[in-house]
PDB file of N, CA and C in Angstrom:
ATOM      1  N   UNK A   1      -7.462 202.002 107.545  1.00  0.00           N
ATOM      2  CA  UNK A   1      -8.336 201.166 108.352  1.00  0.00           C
ATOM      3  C   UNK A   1      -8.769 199.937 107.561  1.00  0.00           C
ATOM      4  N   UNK A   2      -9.087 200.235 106.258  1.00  0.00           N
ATOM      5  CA  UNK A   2      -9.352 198.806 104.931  1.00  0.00           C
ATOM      6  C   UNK A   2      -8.601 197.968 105.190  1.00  0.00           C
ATOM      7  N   UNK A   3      -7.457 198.309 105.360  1.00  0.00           N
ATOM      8  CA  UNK A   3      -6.069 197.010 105.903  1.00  0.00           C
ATOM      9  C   UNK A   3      -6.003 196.543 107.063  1.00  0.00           C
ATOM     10  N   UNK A   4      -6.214 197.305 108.106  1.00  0.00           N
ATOM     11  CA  UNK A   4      -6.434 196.455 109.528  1.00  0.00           C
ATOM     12  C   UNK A   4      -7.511 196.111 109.510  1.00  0.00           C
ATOM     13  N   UNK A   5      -8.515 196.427 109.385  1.00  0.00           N
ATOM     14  CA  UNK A   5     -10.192 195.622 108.788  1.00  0.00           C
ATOM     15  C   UNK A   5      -9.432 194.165 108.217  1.00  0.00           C
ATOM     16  N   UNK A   6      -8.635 194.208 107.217  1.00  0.00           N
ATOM     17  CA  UNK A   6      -8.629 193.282 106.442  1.00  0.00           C
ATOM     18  C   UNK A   6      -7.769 191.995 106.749  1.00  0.00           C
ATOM     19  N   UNK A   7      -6.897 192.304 107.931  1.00  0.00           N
ATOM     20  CA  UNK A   7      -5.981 191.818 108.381  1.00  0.00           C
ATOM     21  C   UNK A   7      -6.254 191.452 110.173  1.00  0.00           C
ATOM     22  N   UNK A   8      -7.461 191.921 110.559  1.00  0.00           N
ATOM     23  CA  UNK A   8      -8.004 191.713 111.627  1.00  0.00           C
ATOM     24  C   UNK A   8      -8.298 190.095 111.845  1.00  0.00           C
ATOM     25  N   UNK A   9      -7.988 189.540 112.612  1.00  0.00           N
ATOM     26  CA  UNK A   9      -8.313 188.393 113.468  1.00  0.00           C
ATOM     27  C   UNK A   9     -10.074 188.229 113.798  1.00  0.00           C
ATOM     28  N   UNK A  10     -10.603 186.943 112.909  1.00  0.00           N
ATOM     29  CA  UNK A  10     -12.255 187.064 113.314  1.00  0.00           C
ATOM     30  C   UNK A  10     -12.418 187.329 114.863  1.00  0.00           C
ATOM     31  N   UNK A  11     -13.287 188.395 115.463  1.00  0.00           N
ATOM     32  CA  UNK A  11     -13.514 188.685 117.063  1.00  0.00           C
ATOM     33  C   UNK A  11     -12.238 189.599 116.927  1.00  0.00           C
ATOM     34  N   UNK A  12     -11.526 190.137 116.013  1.00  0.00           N
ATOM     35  CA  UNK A  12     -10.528 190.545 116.707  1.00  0.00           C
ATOM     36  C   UNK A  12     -10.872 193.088 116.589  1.00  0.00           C
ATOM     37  N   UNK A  13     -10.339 193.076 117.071  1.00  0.00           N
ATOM     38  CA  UNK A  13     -10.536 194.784 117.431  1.00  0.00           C
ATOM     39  C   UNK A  13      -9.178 195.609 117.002  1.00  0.00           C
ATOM     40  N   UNK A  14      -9.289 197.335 116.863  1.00  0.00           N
ATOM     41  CA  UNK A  14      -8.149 198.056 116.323  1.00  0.00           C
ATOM     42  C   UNK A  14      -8.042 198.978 117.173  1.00  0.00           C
ATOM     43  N   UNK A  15      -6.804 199.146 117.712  1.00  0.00           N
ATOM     44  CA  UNK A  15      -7.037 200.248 119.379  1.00  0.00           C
ATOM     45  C   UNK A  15      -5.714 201.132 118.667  1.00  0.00           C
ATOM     46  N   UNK A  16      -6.553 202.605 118.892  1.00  0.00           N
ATOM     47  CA  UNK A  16      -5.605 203.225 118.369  1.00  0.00           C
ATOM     48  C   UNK A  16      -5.686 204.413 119.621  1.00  0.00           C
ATOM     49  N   UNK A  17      -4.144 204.932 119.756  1.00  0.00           N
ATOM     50  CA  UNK A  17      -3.789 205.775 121.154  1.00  0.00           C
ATOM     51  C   UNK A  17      -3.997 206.970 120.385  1.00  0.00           C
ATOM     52  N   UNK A  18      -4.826 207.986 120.617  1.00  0.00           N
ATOM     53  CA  UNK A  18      -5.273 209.008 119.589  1.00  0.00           C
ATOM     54  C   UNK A  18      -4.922 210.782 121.021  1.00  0.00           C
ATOM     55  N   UNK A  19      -4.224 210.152 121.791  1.00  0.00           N
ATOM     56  CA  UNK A  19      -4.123 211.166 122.684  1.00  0.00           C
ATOM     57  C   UNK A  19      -2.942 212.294 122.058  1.00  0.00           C
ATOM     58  N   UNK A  20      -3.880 213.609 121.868  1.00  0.00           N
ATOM     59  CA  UNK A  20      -2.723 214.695 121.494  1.00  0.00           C
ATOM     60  C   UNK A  20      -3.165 216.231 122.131  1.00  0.00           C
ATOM     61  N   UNK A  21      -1.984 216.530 122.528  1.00  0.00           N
ATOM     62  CA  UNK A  21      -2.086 217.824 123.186  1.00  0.00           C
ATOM     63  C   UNK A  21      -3.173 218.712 122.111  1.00  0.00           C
ATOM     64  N   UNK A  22      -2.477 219.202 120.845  1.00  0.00           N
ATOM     65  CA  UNK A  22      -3.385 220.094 120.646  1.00  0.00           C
ATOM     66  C   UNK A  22      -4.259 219.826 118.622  1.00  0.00           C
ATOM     67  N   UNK A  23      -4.409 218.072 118.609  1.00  0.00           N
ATOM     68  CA  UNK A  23      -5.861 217.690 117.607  1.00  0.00           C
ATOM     69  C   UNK A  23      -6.460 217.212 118.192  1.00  0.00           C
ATOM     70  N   UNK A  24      -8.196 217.229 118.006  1.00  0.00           N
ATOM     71  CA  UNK A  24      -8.570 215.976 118.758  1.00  0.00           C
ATOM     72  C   UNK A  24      -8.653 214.847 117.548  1.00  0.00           C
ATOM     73  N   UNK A  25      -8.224 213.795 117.531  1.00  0.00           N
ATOM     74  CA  UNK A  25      -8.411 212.385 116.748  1.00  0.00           C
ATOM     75  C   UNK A  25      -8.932 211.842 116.821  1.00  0.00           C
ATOM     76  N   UNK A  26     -10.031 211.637 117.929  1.00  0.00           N
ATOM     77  CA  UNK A  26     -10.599 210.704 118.397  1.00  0.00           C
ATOM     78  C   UNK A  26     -11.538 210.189 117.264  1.00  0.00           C
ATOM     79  N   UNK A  27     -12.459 211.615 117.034  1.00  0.00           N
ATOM     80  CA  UNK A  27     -13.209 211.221 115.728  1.00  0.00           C
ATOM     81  C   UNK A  27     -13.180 211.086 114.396  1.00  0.00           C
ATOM     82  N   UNK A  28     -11.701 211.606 114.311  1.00  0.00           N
ATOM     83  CA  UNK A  28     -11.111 211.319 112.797  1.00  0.00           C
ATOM     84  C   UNK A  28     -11.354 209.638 112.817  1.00  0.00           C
ATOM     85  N   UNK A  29     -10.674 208.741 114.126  1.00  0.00           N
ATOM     86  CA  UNK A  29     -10.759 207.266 113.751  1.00  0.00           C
ATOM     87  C   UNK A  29     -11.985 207.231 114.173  1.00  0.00           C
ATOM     88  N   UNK A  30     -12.683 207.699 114.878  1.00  0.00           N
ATOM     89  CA  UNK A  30     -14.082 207.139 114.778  1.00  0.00           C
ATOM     90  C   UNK A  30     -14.897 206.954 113.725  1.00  0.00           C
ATOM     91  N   UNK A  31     -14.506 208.267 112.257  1.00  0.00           N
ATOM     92  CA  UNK A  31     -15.172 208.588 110.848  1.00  0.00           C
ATOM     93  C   UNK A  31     -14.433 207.403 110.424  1.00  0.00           C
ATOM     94  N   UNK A  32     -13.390 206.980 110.404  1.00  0.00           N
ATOM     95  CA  UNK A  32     -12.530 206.204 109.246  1.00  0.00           C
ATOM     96  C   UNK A  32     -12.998 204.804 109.560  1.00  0.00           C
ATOM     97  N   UNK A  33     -13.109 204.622 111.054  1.00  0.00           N
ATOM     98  CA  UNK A  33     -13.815 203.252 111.287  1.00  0.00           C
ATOM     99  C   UNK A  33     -15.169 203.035 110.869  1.00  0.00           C
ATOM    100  N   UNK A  34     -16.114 204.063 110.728  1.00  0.00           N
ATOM    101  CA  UNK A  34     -17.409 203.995 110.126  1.00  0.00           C
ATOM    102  C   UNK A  34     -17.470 203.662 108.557  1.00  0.00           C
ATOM    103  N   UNK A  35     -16.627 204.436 108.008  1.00  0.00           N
ATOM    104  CA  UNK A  35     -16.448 204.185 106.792  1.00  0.00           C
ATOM    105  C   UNK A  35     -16.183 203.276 106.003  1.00  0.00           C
ATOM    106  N   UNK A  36     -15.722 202.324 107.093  1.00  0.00           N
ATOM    107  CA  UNK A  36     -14.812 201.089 106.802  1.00  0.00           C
ATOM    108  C   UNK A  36     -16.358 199.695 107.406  1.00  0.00           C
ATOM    109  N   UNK A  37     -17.076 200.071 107.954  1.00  0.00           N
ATOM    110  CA  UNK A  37     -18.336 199.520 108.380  1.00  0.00           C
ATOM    111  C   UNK A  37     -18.001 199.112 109.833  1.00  0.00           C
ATOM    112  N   UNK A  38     -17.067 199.711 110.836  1.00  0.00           N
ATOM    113  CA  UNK A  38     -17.037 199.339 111.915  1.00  0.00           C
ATOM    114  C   UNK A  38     -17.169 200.009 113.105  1.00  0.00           C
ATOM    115  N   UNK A  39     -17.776 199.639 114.408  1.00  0.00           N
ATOM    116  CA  UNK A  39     -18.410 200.422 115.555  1.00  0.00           C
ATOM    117  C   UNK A  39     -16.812 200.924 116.094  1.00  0.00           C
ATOM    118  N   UNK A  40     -17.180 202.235 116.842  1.00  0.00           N
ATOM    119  CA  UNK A  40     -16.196 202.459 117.535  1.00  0.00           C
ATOM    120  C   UNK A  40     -16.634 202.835 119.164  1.00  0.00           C
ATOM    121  N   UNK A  41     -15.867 202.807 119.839  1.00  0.00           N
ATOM    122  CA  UNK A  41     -15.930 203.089 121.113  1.00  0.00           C
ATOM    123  C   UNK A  41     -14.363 203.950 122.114  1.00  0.00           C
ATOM    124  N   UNK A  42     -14.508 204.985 122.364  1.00  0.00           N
ATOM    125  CA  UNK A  42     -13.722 205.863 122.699  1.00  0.00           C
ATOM    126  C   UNK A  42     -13.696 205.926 124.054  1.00  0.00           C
ATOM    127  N   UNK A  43     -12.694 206.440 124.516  1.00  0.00           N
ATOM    128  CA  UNK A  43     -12.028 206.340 126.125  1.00  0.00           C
ATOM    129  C   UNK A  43     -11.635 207.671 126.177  1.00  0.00           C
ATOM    130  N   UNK A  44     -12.017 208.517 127.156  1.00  0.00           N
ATOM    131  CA  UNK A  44     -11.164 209.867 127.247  1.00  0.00           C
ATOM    132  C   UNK A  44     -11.173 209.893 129.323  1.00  0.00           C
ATOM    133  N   UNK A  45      -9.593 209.887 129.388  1.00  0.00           N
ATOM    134  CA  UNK A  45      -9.537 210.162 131.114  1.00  0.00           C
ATOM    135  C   UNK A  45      -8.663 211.184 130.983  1.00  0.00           C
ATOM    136  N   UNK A  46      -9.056 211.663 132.196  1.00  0.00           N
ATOM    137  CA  UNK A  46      -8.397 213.066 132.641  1.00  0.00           C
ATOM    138  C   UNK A  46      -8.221 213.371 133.571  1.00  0.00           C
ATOM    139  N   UNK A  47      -8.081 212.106 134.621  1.00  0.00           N
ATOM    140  CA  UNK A  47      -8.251 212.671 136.267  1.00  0.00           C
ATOM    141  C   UNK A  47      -6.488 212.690 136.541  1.00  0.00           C
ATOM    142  N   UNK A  48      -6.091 213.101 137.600  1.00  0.00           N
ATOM    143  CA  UNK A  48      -4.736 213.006 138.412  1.00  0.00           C
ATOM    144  C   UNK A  48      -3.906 214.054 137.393  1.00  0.00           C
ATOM    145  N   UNK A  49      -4.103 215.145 136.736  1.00  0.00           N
ATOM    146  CA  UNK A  49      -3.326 216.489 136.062  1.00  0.00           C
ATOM    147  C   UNK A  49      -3.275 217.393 136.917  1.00  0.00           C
ATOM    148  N   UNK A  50      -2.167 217.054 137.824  1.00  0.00           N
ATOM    149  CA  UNK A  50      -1.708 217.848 138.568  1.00  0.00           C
ATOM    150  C   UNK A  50      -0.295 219.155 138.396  1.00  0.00           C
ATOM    151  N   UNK A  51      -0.023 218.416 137.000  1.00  0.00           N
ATOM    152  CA  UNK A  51       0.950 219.693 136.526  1.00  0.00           C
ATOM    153  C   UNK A  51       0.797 220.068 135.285  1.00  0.00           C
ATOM    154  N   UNK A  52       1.189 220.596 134.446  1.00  0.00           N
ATOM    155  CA  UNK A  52       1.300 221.131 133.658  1.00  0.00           C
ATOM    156  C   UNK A  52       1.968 220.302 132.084  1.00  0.00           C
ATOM    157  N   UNK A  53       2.659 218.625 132.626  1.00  0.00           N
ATOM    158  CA  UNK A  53       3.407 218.066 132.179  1.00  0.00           C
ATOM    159  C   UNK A  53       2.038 216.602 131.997  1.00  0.00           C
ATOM    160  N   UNK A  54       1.454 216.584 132.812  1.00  0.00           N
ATOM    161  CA  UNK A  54       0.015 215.352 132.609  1.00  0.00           C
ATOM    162  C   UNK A  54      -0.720 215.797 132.044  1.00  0.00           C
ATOM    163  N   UNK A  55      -1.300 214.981 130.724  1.00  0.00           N
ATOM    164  CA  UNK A  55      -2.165 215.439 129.941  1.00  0.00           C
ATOM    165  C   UNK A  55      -3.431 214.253 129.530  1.00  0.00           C
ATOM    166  N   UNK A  56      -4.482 214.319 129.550  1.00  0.00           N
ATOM    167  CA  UNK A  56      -5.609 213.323 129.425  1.00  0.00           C
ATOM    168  C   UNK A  56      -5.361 212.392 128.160  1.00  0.00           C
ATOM    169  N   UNK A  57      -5.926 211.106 128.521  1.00  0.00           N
ATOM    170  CA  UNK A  57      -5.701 210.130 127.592  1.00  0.00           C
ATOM    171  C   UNK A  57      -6.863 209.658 126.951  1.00  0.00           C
ATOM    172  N   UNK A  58      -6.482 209.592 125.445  1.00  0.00           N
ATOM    173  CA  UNK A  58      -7.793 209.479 124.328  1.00  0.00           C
ATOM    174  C   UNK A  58      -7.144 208.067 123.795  1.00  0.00           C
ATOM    175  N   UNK A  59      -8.444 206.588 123.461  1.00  0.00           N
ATOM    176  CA  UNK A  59      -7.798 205.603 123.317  1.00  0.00           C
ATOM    177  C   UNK A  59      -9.622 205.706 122.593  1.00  0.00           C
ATOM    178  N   UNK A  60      -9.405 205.069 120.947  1.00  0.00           N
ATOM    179  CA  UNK A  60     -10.012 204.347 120.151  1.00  0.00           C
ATOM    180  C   UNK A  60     -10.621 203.014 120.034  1.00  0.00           C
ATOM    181  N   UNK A  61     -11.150 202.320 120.113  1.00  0.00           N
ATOM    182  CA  UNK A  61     -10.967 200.808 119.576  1.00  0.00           C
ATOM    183  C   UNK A  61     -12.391 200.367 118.813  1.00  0.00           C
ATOM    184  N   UNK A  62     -12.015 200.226 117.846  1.00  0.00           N
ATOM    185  CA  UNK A  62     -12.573 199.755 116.557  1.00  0.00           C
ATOM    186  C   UNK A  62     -12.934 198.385 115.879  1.00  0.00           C
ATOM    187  N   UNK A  63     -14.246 197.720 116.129  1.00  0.00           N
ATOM    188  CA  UNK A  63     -14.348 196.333 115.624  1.00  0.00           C
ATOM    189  C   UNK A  63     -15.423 196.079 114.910  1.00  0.00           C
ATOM    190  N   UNK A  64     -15.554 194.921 114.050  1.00  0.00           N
ATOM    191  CA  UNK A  64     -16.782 194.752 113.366  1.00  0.00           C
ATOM    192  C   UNK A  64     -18.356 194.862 113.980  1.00  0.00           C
ATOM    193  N   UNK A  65     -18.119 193.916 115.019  1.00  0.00           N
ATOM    194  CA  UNK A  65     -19.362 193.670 116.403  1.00  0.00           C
ATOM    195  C   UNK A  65     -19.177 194.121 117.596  1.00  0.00           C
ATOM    196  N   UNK A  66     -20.476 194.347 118.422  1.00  0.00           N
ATOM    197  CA  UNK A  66     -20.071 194.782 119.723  1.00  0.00           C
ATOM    198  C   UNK A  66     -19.328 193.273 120.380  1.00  0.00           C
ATOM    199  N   UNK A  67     -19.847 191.997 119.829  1.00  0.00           N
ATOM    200  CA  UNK A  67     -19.066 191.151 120.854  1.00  0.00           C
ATOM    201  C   UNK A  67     -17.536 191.129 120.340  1.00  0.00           C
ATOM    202  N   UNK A  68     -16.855 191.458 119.360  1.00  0.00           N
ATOM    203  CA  UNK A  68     -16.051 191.419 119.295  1.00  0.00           C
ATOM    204  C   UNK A  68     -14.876 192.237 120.312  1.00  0.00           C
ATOM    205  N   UNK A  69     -15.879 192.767 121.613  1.00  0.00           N
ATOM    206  CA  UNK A  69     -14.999 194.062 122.492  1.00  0.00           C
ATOM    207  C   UNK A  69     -15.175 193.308 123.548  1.00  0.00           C
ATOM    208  N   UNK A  70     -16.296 192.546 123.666  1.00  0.00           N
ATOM    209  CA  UNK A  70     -16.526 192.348 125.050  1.00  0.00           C
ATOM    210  C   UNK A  70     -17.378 192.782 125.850  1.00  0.00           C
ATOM    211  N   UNK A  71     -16.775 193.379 127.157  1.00  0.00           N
ATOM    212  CA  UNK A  71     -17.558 193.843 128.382  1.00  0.00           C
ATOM    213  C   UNK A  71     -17.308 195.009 127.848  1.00  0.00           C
ATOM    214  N   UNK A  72     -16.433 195.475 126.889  1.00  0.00           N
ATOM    215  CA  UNK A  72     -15.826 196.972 126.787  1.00  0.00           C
ATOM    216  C   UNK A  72     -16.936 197.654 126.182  1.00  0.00           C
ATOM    217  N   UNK A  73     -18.067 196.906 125.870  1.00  0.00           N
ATOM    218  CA  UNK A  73     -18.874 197.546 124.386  1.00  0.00           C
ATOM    219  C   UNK A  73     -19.973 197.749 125.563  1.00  0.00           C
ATOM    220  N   UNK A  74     -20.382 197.364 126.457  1.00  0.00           N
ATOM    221  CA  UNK A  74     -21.512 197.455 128.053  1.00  0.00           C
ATOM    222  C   UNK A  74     -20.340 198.024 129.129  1.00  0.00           C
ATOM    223  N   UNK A  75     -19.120 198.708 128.651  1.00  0.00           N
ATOM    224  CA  UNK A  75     -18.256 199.776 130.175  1.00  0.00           C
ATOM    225  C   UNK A  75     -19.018 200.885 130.054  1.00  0.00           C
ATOM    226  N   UNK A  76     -18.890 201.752 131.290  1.00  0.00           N
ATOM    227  CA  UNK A  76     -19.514 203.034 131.493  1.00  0.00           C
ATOM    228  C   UNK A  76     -18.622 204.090 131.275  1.00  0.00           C
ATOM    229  N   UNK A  77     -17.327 203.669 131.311  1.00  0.00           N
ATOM    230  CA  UNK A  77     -16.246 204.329 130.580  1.00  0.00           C
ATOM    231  C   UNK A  77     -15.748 204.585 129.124  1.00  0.00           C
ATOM    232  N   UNK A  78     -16.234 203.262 128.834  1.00  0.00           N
ATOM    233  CA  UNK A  78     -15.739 203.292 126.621  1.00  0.00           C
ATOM    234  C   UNK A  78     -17.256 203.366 126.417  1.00  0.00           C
ATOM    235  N   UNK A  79     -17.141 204.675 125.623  1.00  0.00           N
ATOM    236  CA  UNK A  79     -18.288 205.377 125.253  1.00  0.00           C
ATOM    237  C   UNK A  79     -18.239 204.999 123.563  1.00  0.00           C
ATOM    238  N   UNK A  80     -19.901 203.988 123.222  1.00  0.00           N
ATOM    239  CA  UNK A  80     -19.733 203.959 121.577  1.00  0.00           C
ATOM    240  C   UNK A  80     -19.880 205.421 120.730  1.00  0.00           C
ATOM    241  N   UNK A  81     -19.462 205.560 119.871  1.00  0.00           N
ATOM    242  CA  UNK A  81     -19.587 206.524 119.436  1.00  0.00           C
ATOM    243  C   UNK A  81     -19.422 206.423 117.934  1.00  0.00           C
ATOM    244  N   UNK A  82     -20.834 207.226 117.291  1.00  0.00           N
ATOM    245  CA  UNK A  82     -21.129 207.407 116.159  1.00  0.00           C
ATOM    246  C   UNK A  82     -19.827 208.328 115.375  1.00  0.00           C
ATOM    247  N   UNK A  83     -20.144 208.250 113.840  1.00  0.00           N
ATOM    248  CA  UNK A  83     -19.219 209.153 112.861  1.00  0.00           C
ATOM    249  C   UNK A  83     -20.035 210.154 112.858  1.00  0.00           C
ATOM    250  N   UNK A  84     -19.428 211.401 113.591  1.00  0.00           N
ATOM    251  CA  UNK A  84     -20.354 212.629 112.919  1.00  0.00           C
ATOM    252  C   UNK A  84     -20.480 213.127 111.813  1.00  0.00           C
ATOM    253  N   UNK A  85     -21.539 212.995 111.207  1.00  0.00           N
ATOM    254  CA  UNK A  85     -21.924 213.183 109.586  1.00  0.00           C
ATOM    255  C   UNK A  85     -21.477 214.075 108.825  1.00  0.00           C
ATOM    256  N   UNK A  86     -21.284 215.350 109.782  1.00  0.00           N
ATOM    257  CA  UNK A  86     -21.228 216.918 109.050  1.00  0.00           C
ATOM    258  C   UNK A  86     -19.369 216.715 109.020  1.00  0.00           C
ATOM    259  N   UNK A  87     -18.822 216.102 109.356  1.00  0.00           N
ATOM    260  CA  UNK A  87     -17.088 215.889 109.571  1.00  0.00           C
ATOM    261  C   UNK A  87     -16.613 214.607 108.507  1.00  0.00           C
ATOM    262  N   UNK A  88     -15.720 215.738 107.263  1.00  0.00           N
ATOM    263  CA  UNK A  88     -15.651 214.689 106.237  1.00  0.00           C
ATOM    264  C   UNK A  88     -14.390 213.722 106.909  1.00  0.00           C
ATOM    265  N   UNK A  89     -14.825 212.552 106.282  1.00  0.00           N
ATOM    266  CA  UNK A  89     -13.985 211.167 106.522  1.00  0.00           C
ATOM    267  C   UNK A  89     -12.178 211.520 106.339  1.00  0.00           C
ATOM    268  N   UNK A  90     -11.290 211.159 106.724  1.00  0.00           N
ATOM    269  CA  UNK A  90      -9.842 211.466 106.680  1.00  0.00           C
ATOM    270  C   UNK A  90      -9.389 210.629 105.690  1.00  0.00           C
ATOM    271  N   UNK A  91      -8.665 210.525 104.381  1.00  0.00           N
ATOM    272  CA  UNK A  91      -8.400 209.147 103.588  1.00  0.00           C
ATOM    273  C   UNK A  91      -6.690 209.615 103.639  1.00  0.00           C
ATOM    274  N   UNK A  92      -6.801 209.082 102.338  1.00  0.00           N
ATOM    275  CA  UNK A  92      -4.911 209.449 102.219  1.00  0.00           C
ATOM    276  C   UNK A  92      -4.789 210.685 101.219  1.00  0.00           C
ATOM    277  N   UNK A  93      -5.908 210.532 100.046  1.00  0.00           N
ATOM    278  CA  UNK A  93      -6.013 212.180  99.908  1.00  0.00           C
ATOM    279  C   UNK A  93      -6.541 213.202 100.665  1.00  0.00           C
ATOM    280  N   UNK A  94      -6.854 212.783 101.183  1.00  0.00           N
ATOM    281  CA  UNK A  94      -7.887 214.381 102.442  1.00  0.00           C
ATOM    282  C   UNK A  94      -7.714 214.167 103.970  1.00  0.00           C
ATOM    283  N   UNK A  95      -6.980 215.041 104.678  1.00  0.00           N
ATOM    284  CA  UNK A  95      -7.033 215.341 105.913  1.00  0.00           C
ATOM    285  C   UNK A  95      -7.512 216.901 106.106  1.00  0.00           C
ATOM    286  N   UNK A  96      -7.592 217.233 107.492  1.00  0.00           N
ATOM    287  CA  UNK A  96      -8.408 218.530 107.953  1.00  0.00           C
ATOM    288  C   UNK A  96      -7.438 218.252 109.128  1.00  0.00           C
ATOM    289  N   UNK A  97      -6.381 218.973 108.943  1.00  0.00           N
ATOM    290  CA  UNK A  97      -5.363 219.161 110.690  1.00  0.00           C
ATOM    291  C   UNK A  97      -6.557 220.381 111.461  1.00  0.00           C
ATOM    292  N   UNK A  98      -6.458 221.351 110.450  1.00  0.00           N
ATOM    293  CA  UNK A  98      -6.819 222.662 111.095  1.00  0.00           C
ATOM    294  C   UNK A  98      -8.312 222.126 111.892  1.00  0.00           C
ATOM    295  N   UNK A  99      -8.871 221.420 111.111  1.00  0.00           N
ATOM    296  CA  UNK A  99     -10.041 221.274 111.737  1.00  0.00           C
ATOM    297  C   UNK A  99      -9.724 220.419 112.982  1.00  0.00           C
ATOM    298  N   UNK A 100      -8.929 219.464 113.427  1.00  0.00           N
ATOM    299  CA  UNK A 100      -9.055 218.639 114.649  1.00  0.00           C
ATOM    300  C   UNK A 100      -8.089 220.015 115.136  1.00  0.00           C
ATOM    301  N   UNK A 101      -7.485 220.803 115.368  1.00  0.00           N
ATOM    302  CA  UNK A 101      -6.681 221.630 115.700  1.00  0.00           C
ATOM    303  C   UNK A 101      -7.801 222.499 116.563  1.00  0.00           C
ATOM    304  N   UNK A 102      -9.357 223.031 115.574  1.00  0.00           N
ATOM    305  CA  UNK A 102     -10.132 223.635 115.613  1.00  0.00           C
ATOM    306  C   UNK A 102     -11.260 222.747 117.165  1.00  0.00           C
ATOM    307  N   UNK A 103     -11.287 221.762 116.622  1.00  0.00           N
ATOM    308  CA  UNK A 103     -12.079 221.667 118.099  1.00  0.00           C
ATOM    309  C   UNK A 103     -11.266 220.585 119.175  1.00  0.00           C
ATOM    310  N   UNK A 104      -9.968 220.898 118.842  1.00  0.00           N
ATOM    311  CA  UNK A 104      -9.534 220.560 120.382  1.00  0.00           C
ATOM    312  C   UNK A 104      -9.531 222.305 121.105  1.00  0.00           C
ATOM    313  N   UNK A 105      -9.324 223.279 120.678  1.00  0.00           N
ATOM    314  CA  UNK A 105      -9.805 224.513 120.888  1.00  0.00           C
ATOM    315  C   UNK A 105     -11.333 224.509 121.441  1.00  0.00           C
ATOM    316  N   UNK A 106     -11.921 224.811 120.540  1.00  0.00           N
ATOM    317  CA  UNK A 106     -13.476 224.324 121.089  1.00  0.00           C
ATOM    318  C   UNK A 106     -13.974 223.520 122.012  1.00  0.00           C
ATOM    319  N   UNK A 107     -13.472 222.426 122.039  1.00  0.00           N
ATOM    320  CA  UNK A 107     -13.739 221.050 122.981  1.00  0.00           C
ATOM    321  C   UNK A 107     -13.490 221.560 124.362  1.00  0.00           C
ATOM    322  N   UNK A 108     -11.686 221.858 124.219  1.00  0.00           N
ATOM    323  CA  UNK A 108     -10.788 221.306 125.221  1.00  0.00           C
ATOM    324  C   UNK A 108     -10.018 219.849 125.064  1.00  0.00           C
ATOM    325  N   UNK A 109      -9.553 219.665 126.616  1.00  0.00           N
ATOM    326  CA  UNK A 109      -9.205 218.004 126.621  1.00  0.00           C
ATOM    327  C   UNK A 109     -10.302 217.404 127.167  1.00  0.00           C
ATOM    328  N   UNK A 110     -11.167 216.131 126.615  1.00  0.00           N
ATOM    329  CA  UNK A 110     -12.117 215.509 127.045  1.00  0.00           C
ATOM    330  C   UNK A 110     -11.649 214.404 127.838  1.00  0.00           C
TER     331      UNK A 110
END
């Protein structure tokens, strides 16, 4: 995230497609964007799964400022969302699969 932070366009944002059957990611980039000093705001839809083959969509986007989003940072749909504290940060030495493994279990699909 230090590198797209760093390589970001002033006003500009980091949208990452974090939709997976069975981690949830959402807040892995939500921790890594905090870490990095930037707000995040998350998208989770789930309507029209009518088979077994449609699965809900999780979408990130990550920027310095809320104006840097727009209207997206005041939607009733992209929800801001804090780094949860007790959930250590993901780097390049440390990931936790089991743990996003663990509460897409817990969760569900949001």
């Amino acid at each position: 995230m230090a590198i797209y932070k760093e390589k970001l366009a002033p006003q500009g944002a980091v949208v990452m497609h974090v939709s997976n059957r069975h981690l949830e990611l959402a807040s892995v980039v939500v921790g890594i964007a905090d870490a990095n000093d930037m707000k995040s705001w998350v998208y989770s839809e789930d309507s029209g799964r009518d088979n077994e083959y449609i699965f809900s969509t999780s979408v990130v986007v990550s920027a310095r400022e809320d104006a840097d989003v727009g209207k997206l940072a005041s939607s009733d749909v992209w929800i801001e969302t804090d780094a949860n504290e007790k959930q250590r940060v993901w780097t390049d030495d440390y990931s936790n699969v089991l743990g996003a493994v663990y509460r897409r279990l817990r969760d569900g699909e949001q």
